[in-house]
C-alpha atoms as a PDB file:
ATOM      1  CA  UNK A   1     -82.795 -16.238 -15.796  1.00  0.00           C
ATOM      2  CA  UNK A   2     -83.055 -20.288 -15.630  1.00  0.00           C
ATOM      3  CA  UNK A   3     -80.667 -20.427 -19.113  1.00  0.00           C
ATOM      4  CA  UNK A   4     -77.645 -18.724 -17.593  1.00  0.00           C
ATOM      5  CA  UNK A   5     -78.227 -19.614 -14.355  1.00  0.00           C
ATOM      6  CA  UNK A   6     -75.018 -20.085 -12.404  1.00  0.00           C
ATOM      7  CA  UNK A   7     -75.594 -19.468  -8.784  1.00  0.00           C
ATOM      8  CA  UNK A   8     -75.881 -23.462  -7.677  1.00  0.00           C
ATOM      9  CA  UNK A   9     -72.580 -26.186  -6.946  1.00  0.00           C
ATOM     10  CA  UNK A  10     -75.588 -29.102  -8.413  1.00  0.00           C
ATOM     11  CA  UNK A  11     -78.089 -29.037 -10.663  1.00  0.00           C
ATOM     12  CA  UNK A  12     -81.165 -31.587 -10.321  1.00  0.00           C
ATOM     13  CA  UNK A  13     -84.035 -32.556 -12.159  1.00  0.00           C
ATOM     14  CA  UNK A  14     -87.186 -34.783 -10.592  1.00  0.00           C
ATOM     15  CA  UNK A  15     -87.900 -36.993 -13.638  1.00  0.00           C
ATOM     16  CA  UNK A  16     -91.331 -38.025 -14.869  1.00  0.00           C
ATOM     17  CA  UNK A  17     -94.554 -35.858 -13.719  1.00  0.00           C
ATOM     18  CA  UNK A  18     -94.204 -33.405 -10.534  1.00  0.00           C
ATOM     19  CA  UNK A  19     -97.762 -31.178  -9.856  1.00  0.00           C
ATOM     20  CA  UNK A  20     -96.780 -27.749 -10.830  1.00  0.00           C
ATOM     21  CA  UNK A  21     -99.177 -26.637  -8.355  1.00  0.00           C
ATOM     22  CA  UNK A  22     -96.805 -26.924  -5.559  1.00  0.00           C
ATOM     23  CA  UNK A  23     -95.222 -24.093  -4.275  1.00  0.00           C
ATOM     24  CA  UNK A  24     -91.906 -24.022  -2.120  1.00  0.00           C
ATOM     25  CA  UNK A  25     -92.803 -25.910   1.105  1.00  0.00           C
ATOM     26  CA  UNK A  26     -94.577 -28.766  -1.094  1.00  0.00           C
ATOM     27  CA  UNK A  27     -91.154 -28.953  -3.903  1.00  0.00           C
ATOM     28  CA  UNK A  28     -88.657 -28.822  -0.835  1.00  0.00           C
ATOM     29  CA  UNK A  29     -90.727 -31.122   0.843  1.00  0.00           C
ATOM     30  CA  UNK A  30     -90.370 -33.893  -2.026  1.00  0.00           C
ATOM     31  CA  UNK A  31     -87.171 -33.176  -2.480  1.00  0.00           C
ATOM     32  CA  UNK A  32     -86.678 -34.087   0.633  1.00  0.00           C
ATOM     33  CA  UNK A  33     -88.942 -36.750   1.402  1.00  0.00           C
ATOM     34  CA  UNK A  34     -89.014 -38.384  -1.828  1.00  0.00           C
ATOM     35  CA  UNK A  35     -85.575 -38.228  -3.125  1.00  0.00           C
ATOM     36  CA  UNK A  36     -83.809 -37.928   0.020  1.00  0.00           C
ATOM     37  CA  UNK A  37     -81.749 -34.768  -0.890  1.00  0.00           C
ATOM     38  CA  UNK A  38     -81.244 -31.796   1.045  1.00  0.00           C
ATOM     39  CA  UNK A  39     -83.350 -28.335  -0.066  1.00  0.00           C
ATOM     40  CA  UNK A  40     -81.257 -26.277   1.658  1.00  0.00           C
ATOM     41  CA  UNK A  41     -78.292 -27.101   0.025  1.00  0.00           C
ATOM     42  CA  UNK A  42     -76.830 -24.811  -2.712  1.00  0.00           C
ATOM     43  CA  UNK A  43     -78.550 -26.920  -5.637  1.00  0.00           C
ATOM     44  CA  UNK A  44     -81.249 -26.016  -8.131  1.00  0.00           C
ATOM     45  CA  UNK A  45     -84.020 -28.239  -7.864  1.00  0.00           C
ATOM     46  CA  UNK A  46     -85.952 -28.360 -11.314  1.00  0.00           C
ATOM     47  CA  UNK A  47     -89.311 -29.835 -11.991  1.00  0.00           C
ATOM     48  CA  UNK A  48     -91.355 -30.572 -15.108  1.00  0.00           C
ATOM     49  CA  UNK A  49     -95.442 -30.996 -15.575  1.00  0.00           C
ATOM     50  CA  UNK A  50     -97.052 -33.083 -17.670  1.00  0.00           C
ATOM     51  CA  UNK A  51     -97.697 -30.948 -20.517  1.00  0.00           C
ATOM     52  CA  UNK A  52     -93.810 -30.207 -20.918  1.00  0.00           C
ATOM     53  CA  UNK A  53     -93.820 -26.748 -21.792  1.00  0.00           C
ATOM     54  CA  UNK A  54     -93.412 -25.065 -18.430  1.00  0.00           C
ATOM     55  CA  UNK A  55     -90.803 -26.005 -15.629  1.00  0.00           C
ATOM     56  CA  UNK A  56     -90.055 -25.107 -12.176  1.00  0.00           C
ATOM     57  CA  UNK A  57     -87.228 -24.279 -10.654  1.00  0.00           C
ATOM     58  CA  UNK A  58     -86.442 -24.075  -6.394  1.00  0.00           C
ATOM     59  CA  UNK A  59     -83.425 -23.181  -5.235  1.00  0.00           C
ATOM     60  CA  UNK A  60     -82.229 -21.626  -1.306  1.00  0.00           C
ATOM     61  CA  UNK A  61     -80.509 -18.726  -1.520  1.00  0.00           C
ATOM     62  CA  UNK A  62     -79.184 -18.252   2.220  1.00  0.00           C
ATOM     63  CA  UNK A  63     -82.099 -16.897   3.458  1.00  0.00           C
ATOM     64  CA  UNK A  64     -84.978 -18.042   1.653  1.00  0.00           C
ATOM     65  CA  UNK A  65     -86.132 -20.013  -1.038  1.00  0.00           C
ATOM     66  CA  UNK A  66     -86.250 -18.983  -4.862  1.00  0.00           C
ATOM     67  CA  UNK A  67     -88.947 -20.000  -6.535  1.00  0.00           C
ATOM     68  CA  UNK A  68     -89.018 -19.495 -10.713  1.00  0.00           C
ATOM     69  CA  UNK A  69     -91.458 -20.919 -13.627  1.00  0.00           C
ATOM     70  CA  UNK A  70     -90.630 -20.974 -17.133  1.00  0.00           C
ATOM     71  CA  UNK A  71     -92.968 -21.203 -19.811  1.00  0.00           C
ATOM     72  CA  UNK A  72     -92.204 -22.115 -23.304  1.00  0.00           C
ATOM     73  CA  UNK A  73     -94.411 -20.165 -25.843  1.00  0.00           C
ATOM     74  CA  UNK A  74     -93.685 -23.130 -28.655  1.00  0.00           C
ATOM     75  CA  UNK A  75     -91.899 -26.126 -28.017  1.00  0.00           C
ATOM     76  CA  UNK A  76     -91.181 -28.875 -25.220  1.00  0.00           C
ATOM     77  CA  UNK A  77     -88.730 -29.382 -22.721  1.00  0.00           C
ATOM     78  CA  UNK A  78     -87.163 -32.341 -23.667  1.00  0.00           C
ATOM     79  CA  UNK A  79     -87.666 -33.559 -20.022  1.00  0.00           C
ATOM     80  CA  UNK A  80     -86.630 -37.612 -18.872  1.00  0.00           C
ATOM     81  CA  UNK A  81     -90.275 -39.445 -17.978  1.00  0.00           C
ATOM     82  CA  UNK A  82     -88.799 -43.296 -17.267  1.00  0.00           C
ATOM     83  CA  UNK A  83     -88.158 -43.031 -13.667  1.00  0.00           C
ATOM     84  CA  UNK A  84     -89.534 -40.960 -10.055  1.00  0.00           C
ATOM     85  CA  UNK A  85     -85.754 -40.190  -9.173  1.00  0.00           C
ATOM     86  CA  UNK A  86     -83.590 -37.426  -8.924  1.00  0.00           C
ATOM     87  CA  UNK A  87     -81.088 -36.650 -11.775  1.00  0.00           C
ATOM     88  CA  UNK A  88     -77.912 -34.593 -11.100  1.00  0.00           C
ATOM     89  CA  UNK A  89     -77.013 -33.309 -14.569  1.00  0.00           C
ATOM     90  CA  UNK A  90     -73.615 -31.816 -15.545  1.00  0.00           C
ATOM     91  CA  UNK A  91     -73.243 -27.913 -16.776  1.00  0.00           C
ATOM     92  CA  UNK A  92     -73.120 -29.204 -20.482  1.00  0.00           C
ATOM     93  CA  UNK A  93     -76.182 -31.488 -19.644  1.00  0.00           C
ATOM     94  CA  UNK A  94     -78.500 -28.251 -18.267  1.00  0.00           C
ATOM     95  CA  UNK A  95     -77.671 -26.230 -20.738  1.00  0.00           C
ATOM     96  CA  UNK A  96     -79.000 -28.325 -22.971  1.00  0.00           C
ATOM     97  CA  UNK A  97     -82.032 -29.059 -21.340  1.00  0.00           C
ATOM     98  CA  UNK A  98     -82.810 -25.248 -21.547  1.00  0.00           C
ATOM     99  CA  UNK A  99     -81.868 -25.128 -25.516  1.00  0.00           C
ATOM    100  CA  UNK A 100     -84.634 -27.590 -25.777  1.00  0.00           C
ATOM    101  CA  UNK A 101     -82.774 -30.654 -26.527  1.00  0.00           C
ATOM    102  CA  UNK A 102     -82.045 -34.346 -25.090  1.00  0.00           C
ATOM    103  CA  UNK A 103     -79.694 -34.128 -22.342  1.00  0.00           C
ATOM    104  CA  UNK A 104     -78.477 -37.334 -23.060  1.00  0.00           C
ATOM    105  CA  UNK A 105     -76.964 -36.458 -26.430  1.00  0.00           C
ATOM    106  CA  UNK A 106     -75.179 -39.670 -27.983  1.00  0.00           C
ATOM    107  CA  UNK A 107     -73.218 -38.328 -30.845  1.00  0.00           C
ATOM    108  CA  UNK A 108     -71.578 -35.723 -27.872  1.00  0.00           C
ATOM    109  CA  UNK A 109     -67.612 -37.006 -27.289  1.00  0.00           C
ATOM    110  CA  UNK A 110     -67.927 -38.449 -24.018  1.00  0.00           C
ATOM    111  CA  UNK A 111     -64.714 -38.080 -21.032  1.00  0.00           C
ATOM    112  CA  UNK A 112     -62.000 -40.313 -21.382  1.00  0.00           C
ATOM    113  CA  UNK A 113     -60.931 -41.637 -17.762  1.00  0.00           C
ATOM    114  CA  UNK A 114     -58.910 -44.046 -17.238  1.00  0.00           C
ATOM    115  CA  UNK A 115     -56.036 -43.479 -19.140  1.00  0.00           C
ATOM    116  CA  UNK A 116     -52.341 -44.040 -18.343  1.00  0.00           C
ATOM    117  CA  UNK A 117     -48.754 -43.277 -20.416  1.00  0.00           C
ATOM    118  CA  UNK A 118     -47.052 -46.165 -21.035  1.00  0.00           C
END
């Protein structure tokens, strides 16, 4: 469900640690206190334990809250630890988070803004 998930505008990610032992009303309640971001909106709010193989994922539907875990039987999520803040990724950027890999990928070609025709 979480790897071709397509239902949210955002996508965010709560980097370093977050207490996988929090259910909805504790996640939407650091979303909301913490990083200052609106639960309600339509965004998927992802979070990431300490061991690195399991994630959460909240996200309001309209009328309640969706709440989803996913647990990797081998591997890591390659998940950001350097800072307590709130990461909006891009579709390329999620997807791959959820192939396993860095979503800060340096060799990827990067968009070119800024241009004009002379």
């Amino acid at each position: 469900m979480l790897n071709d998930f397509c239902g949210a505008e955002k996508v965010y990610i709560a980097c370093g640690y977050t207490d996988l032992r929090k259910g909805i009303d504790g996640l939407a309640a650091l979303i909301q206190r913490q990083f200052h971001l609106n639960p309600f909106s339509n965004t998927l709010f992802l979070f990431c334990g300490c061991r690195r193989d399991r994630i959460k994922g909240l996200y309001w539907e309209g009328d309640g809250f969706v709440l989803v875990t996913k647990r990797l039987e081998t591997g890591n999520f390659q998940w950001p630890r350097n800072s307590m803040e709130a990461q909006q990724l891009t579709r390329q950027q999620y997807r791959w988070l959820m192939e396993g890999l860095q979503i800060d990928q340096p060799k990827a070609l990067k968009e070119v803004v800024g241009l004009c025709a002379v």
